[in-house]
PDB file of N, CA and C in Angstrom:
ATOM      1  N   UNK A   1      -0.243   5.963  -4.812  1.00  0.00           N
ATOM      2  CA  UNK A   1      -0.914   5.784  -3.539  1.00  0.00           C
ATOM      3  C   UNK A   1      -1.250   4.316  -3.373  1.00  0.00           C
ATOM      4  N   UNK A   2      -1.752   4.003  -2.371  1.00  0.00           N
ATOM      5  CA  UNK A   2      -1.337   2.353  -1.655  1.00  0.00           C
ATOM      6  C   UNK A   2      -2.926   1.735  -1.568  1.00  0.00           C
ATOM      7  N   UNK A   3      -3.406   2.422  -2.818  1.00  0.00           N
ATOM      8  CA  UNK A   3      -5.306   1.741  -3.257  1.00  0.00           C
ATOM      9  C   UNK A   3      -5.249   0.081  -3.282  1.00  0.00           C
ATOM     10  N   UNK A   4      -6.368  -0.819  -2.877  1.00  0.00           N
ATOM     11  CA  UNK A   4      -6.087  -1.827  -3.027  1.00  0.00           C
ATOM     12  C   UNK A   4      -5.292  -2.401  -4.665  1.00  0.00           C
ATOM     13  N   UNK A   5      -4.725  -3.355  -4.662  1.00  0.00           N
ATOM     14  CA  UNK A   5      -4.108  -3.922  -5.472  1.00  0.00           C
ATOM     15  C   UNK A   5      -2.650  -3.199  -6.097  1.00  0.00           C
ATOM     16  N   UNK A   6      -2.133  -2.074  -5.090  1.00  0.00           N
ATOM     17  CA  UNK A   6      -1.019  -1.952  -5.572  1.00  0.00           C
ATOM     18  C   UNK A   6       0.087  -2.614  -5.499  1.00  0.00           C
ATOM     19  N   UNK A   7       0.869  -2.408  -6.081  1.00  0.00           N
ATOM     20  CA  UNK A   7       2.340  -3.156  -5.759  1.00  0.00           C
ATOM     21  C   UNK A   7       3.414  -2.115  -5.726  1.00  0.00           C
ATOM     22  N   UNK A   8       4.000  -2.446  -4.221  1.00  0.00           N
ATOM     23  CA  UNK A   8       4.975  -1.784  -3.776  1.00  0.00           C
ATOM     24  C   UNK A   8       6.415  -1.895  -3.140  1.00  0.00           C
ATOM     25  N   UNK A   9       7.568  -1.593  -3.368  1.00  0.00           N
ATOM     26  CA  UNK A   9       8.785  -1.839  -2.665  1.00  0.00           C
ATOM     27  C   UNK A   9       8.596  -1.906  -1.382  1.00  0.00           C
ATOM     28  N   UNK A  10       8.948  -3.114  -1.168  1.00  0.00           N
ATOM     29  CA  UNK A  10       9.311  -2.957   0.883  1.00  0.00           C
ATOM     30  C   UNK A  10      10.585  -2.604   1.296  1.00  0.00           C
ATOM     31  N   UNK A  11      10.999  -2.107   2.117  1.00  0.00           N
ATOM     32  CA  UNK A  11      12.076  -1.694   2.695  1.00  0.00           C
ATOM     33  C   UNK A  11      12.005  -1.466   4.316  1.00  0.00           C
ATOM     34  N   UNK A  12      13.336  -1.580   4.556  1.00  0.00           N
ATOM     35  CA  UNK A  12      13.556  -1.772   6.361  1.00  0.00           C
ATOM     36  C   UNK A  12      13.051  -0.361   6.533  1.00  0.00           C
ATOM     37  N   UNK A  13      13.055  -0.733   8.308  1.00  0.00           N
ATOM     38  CA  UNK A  13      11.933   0.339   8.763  1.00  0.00           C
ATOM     39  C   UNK A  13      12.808   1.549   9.206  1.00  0.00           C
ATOM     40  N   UNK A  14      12.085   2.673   9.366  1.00  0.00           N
ATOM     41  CA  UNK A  14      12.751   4.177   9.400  1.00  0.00           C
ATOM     42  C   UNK A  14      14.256   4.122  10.015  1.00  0.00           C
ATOM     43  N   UNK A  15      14.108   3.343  11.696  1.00  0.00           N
ATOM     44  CA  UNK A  15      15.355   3.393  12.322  1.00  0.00           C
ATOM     45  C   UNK A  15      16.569   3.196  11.479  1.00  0.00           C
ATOM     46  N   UNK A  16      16.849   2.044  10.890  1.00  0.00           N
ATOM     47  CA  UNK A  16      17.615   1.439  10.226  1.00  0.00           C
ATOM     48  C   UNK A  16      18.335   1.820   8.772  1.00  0.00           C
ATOM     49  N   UNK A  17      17.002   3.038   8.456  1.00  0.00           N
ATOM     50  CA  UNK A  17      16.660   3.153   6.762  1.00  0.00           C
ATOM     51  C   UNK A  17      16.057   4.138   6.432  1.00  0.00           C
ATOM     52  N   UNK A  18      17.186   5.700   7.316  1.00  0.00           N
ATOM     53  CA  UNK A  18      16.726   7.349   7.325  1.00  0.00           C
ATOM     54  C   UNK A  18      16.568   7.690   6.131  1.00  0.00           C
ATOM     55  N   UNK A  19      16.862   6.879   5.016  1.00  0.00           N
ATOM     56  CA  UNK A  19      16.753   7.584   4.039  1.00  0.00           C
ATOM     57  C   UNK A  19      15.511   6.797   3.108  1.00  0.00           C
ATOM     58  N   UNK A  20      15.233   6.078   3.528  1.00  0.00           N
ATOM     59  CA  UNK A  20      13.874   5.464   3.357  1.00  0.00           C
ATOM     60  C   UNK A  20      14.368   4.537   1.618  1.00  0.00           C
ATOM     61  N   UNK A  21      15.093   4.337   1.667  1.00  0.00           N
ATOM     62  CA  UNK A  21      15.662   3.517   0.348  1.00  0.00           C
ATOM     63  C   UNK A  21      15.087   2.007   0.375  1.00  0.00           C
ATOM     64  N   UNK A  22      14.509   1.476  -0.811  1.00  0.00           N
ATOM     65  CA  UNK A  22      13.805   0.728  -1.210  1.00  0.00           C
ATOM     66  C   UNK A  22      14.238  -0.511  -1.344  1.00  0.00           C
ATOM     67  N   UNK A  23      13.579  -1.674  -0.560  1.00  0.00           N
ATOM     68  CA  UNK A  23      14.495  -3.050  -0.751  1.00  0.00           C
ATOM     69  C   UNK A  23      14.597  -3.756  -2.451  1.00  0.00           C
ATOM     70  N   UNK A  24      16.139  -3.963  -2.930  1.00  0.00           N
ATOM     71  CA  UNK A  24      15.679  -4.343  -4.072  1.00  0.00           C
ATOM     72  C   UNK A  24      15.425  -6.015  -4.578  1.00  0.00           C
ATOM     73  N   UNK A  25      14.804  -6.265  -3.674  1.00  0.00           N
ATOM     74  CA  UNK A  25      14.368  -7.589  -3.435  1.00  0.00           C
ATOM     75  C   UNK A  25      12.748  -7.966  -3.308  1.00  0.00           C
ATOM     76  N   UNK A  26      12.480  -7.301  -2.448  1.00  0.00           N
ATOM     77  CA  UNK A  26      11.135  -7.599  -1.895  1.00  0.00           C
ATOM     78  C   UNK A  26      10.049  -6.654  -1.966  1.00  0.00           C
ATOM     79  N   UNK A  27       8.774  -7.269  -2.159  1.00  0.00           N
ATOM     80  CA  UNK A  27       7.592  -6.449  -2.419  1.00  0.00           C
ATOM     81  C   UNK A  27       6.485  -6.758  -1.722  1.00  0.00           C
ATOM     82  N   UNK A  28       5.683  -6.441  -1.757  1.00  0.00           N
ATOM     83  CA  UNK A  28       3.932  -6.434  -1.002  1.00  0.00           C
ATOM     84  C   UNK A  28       2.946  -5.596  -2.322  1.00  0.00           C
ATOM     85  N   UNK A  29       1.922  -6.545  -2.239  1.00  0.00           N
ATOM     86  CA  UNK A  29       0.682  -6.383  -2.785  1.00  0.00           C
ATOM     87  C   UNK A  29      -0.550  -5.433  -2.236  1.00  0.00           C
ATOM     88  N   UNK A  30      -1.282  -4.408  -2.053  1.00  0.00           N
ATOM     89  CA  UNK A  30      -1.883  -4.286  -1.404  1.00  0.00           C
ATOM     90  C   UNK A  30      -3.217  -4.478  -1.102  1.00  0.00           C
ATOM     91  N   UNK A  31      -3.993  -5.040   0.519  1.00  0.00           N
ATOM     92  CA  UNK A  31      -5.052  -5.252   0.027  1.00  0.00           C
ATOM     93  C   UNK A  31      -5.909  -4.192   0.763  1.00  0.00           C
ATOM     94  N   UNK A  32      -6.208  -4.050   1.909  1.00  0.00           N
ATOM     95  CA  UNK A  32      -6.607  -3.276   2.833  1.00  0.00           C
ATOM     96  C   UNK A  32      -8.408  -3.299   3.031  1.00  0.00           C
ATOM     97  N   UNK A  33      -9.011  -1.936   3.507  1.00  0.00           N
ATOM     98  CA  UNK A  33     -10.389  -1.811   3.466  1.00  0.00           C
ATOM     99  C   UNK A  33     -10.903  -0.401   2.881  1.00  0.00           C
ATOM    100  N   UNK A  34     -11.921  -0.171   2.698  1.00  0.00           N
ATOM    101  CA  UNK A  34     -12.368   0.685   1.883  1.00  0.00           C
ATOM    102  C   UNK A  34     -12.145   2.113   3.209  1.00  0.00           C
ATOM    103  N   UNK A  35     -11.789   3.098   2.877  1.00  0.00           N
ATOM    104  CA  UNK A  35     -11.287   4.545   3.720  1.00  0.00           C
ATOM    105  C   UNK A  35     -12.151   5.636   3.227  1.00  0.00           C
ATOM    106  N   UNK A  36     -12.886   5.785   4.021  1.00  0.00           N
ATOM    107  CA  UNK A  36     -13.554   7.269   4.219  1.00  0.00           C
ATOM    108  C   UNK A  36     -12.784   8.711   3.607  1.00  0.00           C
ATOM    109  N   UNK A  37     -13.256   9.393   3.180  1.00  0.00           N
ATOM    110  CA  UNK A  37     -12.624  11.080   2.740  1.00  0.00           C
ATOM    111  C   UNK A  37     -11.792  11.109   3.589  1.00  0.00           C
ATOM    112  N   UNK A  38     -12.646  11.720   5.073  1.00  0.00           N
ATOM    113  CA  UNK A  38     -12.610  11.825   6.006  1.00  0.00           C
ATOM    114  C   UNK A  38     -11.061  11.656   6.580  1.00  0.00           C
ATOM    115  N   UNK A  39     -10.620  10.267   6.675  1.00  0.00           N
ATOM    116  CA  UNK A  39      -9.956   9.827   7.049  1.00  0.00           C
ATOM    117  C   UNK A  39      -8.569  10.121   6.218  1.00  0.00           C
ATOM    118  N   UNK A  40      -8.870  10.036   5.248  1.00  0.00           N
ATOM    119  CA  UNK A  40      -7.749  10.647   4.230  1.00  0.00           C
ATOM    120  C   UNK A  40      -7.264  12.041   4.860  1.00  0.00           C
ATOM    121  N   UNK A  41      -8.071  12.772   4.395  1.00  0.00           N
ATOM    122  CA  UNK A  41      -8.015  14.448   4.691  1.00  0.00           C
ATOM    123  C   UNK A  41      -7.005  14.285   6.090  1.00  0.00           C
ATOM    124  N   UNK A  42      -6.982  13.825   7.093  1.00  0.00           N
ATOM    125  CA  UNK A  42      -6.337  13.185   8.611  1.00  0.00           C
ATOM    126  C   UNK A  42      -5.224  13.103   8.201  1.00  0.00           C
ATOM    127  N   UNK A  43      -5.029  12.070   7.512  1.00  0.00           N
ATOM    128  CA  UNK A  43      -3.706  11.555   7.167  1.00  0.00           C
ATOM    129  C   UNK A  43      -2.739  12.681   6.546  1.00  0.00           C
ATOM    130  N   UNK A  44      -4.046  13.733   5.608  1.00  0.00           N
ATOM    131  CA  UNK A  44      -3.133  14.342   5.129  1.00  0.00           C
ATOM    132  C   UNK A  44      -2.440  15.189   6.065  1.00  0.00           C
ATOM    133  N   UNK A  45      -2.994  15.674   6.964  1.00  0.00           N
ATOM    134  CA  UNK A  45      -2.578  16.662   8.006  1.00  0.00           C
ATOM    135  C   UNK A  45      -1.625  15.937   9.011  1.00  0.00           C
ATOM    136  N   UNK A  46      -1.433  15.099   9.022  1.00  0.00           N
ATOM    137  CA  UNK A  46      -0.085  14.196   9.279  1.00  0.00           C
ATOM    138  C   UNK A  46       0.923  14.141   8.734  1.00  0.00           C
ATOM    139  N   UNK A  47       0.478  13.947   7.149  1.00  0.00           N
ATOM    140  CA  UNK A  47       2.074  14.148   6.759  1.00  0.00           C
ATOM    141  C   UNK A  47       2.845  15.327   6.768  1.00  0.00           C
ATOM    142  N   UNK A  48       1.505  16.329   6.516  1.00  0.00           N
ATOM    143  CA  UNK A  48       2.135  17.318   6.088  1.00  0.00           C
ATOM    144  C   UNK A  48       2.624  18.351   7.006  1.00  0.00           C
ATOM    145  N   UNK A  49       2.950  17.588   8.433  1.00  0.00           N
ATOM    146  CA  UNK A  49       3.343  18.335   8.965  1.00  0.00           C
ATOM    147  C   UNK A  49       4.824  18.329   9.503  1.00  0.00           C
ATOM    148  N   UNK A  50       5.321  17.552   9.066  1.00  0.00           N
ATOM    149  CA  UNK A  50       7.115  17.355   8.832  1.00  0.00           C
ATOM    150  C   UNK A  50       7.006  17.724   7.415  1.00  0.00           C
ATOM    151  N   UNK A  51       6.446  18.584   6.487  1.00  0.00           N
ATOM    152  CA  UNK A  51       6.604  18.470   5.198  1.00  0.00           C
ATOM    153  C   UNK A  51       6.675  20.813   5.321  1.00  0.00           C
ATOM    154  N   UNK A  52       7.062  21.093   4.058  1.00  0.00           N
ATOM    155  CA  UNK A  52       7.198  22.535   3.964  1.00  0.00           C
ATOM    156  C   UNK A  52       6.158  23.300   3.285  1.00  0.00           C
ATOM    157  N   UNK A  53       5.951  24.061   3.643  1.00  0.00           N
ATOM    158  CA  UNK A  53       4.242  25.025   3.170  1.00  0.00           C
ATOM    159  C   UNK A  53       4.537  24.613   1.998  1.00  0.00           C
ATOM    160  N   UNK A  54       5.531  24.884   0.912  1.00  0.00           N
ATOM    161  CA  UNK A  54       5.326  24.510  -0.676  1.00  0.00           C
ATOM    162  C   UNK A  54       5.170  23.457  -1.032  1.00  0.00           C
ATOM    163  N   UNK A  55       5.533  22.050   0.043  1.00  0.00           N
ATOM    164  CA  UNK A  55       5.419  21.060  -0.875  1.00  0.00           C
ATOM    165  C   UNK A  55       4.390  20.260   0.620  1.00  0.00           C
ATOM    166  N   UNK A  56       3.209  20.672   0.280  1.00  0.00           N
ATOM    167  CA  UNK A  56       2.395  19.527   0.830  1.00  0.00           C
ATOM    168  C   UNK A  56       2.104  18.502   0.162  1.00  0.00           C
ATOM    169  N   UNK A  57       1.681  17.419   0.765  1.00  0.00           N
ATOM    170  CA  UNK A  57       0.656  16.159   0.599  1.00  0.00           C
ATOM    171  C   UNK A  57      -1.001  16.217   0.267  1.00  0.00           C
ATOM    172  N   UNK A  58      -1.029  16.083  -0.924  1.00  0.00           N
ATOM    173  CA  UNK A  58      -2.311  15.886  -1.267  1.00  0.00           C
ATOM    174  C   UNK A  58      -3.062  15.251  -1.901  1.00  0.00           C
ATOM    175  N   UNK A  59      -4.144  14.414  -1.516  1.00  0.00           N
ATOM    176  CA  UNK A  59      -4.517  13.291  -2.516  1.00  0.00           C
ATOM    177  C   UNK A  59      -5.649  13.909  -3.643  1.00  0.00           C
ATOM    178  N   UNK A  60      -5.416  13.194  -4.617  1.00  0.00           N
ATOM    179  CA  UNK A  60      -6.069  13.568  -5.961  1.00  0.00           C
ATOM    180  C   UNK A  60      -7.807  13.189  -5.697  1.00  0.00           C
ATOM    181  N   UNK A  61      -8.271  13.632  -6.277  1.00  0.00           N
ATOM    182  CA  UNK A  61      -9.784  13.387  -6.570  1.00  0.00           C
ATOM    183  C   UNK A  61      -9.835  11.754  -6.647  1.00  0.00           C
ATOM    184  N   UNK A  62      -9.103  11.222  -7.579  1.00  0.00           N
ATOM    185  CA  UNK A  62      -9.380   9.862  -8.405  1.00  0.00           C
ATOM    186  C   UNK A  62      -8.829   9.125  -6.979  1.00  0.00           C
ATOM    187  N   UNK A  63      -7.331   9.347  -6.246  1.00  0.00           N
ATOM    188  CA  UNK A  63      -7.269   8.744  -5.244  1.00  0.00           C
ATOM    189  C   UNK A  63      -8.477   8.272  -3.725  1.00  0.00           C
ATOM    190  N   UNK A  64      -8.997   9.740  -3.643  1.00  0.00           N
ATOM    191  CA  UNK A  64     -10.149   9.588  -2.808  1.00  0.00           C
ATOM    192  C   UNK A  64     -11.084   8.689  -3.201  1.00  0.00           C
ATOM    193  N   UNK A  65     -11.759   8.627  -4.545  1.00  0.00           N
ATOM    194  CA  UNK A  65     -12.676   7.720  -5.008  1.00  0.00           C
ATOM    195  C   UNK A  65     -12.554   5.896  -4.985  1.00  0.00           C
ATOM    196  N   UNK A  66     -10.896   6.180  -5.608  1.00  0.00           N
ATOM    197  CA  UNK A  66     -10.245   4.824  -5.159  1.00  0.00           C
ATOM    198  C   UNK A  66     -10.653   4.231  -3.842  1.00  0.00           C
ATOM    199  N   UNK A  67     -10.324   4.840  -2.855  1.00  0.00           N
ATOM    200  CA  UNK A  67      -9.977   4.317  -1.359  1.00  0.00           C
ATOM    201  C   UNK A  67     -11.361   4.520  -0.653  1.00  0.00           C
ATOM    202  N   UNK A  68     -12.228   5.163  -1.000  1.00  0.00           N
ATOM    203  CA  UNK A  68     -13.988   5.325  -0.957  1.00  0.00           C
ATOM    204  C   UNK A  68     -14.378   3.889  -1.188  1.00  0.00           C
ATOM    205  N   UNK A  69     -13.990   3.609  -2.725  1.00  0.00           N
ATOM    206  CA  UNK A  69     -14.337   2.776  -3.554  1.00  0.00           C
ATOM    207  C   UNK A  69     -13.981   0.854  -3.151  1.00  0.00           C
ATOM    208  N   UNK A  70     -12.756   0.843  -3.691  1.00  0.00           N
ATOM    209  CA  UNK A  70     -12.098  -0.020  -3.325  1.00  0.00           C
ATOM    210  C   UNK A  70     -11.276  -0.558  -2.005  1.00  0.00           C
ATOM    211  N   UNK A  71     -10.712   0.897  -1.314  1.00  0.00           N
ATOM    212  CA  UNK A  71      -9.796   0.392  -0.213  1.00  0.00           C
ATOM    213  C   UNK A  71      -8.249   0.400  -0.472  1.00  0.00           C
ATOM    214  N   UNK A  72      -7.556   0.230   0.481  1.00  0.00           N
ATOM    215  CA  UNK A  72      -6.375   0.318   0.761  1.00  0.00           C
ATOM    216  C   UNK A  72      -5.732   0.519   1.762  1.00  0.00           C
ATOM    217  N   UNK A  73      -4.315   1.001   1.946  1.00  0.00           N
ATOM    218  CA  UNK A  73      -4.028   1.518   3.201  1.00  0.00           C
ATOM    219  C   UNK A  73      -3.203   2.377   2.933  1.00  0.00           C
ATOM    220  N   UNK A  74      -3.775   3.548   2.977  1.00  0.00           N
ATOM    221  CA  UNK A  74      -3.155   4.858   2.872  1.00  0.00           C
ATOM    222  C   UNK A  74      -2.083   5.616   4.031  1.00  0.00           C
ATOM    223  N   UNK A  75      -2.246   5.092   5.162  1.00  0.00           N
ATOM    224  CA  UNK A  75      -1.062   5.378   6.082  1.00  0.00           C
ATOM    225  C   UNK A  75       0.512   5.133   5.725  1.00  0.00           C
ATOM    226  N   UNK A  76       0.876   3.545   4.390  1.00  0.00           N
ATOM    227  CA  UNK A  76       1.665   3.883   4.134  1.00  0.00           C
ATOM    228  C   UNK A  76       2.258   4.763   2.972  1.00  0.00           C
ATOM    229  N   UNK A  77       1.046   5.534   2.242  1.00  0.00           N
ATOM    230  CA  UNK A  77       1.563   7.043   1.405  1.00  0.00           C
ATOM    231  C   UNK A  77       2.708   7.674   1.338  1.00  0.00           C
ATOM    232  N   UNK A  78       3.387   7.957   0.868  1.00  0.00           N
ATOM    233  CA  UNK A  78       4.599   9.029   0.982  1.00  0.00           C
ATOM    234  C   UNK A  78       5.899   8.430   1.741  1.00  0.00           C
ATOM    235  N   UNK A  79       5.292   7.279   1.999  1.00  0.00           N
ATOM    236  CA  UNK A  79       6.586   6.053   3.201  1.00  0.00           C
ATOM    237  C   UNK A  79       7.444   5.298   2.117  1.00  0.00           C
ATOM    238  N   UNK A  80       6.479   4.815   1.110  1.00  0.00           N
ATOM    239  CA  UNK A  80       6.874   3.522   0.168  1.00  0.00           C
ATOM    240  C   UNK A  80       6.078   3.606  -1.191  1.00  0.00           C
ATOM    241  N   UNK A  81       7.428   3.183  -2.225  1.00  0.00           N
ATOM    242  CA  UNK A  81       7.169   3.472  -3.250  1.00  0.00           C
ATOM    243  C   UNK A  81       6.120   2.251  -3.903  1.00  0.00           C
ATOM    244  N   UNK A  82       5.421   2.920  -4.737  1.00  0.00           N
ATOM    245  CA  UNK A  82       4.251   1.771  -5.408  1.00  0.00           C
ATOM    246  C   UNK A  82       4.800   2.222  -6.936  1.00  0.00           C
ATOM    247  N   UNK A  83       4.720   0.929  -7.217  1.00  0.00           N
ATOM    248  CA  UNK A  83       5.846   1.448  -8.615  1.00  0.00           C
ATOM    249  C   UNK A  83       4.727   0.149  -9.844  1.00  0.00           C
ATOM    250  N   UNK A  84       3.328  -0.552  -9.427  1.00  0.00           N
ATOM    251  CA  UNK A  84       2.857  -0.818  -9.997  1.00  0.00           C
ATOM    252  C   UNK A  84       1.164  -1.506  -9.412  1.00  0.00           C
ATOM    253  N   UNK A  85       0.193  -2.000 -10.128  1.00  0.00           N
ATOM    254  CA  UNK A  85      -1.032  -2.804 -10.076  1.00  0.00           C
ATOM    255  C   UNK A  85      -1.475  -4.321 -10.155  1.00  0.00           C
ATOM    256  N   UNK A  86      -2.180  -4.775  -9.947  1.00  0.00           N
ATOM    257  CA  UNK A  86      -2.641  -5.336 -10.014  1.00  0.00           C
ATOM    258  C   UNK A  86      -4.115  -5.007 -10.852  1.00  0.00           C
ATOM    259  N   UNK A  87      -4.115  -5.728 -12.111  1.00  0.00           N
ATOM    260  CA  UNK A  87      -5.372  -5.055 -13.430  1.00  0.00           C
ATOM    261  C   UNK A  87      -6.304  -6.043 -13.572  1.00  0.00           C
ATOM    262  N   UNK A  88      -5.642  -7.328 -13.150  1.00  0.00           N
ATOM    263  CA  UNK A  88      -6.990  -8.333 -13.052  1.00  0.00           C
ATOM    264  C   UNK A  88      -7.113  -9.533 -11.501  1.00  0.00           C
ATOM    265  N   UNK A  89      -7.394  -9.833 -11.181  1.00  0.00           N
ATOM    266  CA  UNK A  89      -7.716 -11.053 -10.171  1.00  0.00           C
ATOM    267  C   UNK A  89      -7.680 -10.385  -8.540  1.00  0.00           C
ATOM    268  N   UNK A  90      -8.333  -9.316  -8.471  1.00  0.00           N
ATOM    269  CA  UNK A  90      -8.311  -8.775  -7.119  1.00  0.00           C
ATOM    270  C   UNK A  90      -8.876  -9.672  -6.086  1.00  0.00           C
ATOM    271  N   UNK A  91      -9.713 -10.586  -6.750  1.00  0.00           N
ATOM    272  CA  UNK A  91     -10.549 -11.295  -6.203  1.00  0.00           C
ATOM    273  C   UNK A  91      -9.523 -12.645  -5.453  1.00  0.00           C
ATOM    274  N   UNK A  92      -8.620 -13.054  -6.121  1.00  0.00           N
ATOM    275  CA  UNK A  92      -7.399 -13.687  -5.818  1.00  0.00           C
ATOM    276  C   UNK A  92      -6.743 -13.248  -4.337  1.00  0.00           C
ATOM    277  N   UNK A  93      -6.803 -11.864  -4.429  1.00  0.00           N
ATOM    278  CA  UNK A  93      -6.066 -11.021  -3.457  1.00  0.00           C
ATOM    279  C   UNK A  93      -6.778 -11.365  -2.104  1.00  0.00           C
ATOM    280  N   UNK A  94      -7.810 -11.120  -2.718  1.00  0.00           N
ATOM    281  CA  UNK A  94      -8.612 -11.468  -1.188  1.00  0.00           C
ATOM    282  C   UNK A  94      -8.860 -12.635  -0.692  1.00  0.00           C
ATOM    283  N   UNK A  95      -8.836 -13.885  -1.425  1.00  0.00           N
ATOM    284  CA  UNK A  95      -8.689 -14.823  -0.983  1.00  0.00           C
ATOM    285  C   UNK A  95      -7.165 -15.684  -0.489  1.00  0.00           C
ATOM    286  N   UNK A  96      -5.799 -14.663  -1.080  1.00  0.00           N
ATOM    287  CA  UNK A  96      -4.716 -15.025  -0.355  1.00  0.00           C
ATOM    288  C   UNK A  96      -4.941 -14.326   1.108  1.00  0.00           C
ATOM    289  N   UNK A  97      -5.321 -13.171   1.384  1.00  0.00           N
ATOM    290  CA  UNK A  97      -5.848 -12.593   2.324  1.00  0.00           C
ATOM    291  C   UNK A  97      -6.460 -12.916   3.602  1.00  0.00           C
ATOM    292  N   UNK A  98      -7.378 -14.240   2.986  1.00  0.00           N
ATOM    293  CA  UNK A  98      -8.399 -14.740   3.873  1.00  0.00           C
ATOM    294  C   UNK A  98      -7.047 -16.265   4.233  1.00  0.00           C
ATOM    295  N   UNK A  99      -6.502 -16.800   3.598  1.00  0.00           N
ATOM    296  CA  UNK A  99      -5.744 -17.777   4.487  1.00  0.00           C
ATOM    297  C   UNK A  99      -5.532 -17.843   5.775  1.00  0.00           C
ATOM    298  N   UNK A 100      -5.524 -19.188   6.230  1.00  0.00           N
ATOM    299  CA  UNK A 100      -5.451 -19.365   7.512  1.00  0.00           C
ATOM    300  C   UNK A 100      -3.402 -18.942   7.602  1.00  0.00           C
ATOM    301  N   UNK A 101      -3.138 -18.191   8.798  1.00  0.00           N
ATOM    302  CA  UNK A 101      -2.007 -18.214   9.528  1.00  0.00           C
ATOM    303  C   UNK A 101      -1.801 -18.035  10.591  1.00  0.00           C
ATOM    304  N   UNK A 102      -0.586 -18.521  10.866  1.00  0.00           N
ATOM    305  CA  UNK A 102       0.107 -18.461  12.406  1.00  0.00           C
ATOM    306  C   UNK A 102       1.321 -17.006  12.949  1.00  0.00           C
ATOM    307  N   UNK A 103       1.800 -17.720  14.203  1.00  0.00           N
ATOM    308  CA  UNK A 103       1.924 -16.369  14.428  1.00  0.00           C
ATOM    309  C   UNK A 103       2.875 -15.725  13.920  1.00  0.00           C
ATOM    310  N   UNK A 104       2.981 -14.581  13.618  1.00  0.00           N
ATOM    311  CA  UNK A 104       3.981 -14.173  12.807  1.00  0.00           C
ATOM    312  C   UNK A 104       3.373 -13.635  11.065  1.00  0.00           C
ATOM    313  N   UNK A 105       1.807 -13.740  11.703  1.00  0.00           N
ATOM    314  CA  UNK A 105       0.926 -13.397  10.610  1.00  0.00           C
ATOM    315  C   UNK A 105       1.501 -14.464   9.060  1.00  0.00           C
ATOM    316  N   UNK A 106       2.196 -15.440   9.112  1.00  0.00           N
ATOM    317  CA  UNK A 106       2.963 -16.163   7.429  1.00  0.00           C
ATOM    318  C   UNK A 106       1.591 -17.462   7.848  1.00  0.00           C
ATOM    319  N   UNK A 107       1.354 -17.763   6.302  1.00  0.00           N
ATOM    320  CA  UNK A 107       0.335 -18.278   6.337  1.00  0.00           C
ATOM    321  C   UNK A 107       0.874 -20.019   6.426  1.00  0.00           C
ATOM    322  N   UNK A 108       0.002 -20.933   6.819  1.00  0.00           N
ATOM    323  CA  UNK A 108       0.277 -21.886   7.357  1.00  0.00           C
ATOM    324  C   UNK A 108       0.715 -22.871   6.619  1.00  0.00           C
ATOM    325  N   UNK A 109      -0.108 -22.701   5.186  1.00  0.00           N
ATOM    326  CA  UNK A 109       0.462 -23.377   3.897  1.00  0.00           C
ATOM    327  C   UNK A 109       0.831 -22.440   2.815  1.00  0.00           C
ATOM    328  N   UNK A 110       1.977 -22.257   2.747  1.00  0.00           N
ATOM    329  CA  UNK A 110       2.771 -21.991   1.509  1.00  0.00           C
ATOM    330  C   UNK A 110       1.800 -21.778   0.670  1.00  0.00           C
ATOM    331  N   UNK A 111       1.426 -20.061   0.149  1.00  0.00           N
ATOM    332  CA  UNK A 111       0.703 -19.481  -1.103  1.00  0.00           C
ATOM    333  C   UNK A 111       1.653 -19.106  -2.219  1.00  0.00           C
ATOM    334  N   UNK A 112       1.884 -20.060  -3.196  1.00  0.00           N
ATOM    335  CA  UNK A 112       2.336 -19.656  -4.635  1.00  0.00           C
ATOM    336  C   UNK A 112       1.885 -18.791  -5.453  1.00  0.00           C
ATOM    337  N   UNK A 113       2.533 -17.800  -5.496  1.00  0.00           N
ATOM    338  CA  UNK A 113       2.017 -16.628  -6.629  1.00  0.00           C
ATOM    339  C   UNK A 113       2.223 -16.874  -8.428  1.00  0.00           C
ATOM    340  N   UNK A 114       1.932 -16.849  -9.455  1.00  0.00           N
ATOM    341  CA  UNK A 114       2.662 -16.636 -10.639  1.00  0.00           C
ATOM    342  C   UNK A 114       2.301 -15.227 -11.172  1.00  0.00           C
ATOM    343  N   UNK A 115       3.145 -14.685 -11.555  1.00  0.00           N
ATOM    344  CA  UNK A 115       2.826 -13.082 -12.386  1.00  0.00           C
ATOM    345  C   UNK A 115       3.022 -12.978 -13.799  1.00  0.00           C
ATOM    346  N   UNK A 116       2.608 -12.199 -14.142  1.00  0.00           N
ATOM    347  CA  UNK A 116       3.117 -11.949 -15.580  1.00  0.00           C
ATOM    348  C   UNK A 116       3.316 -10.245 -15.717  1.00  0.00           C
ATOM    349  N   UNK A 117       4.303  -9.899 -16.139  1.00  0.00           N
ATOM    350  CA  UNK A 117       5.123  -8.681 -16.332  1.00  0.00           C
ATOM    351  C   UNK A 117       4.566  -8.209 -17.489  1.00  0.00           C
ATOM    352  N   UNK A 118       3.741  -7.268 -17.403  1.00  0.00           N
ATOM    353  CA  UNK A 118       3.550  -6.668 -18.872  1.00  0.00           C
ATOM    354  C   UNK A 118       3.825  -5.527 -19.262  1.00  0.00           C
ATOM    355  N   UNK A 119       4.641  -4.917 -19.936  1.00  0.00           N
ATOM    356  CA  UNK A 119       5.409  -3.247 -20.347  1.00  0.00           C
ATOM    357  C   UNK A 119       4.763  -2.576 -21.482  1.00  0.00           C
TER     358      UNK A 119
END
């Protein structure tokens, strides 16, 4: 699920990309805002309604607390794969976040990331 600080495959959008296949290039971090139960529970009844009585959408206990807790953006759920975290410098996140940008939302000065891959 898409709790702040995940990391997730981007990929072109539905029209283009029916089968929702994952760019193997490019990614996004996530940062978002903190989400109500409430609002979850919504979402769920959204997805699950192109989805089949046996296989609904449902978020876990720990997910709700997450997105209570921390935040995120759970609308893109079940869209795009999150295939990892962010375990330390969230605080980082939010301050790439807060950069000034132009239009086209890309920020005005060039933000350098470095990562480290750990297995």
């Amino acid at each position: 699920y898409h709790k702040k600080g995940a990391l997730s495959a981007a990929r072109q959008g539905d029209a283009g990309n029916p089968e929702k296949k994952s760019s193997g290039s490019q990614f996004y971090v996530v940062q978002g805002k903190p989400t109500p139960a409430t609002t979850l529970l919504q979402n769920e009844k959204r997805k699950n309604v192109r989805r089949a009585p046996d296989n609904q959408y449902k978020y876990s206990d720990r997910a709700i607390a997450d997105y209570e807790a921390m935040g995120g953006t759970p609308f893109l759920d079940d869209d795009y794969t999150v295939f990892g975290e962010v375990i330390e410098g969230l605080d980082v996140l939010d301050a790439i976040a807060a950069v000034q940008t132009a239009p086209g939302d890309r920020p005005v000065e060039d933000v350098t990331m470095f990562m480290e891959i750990i297995k």
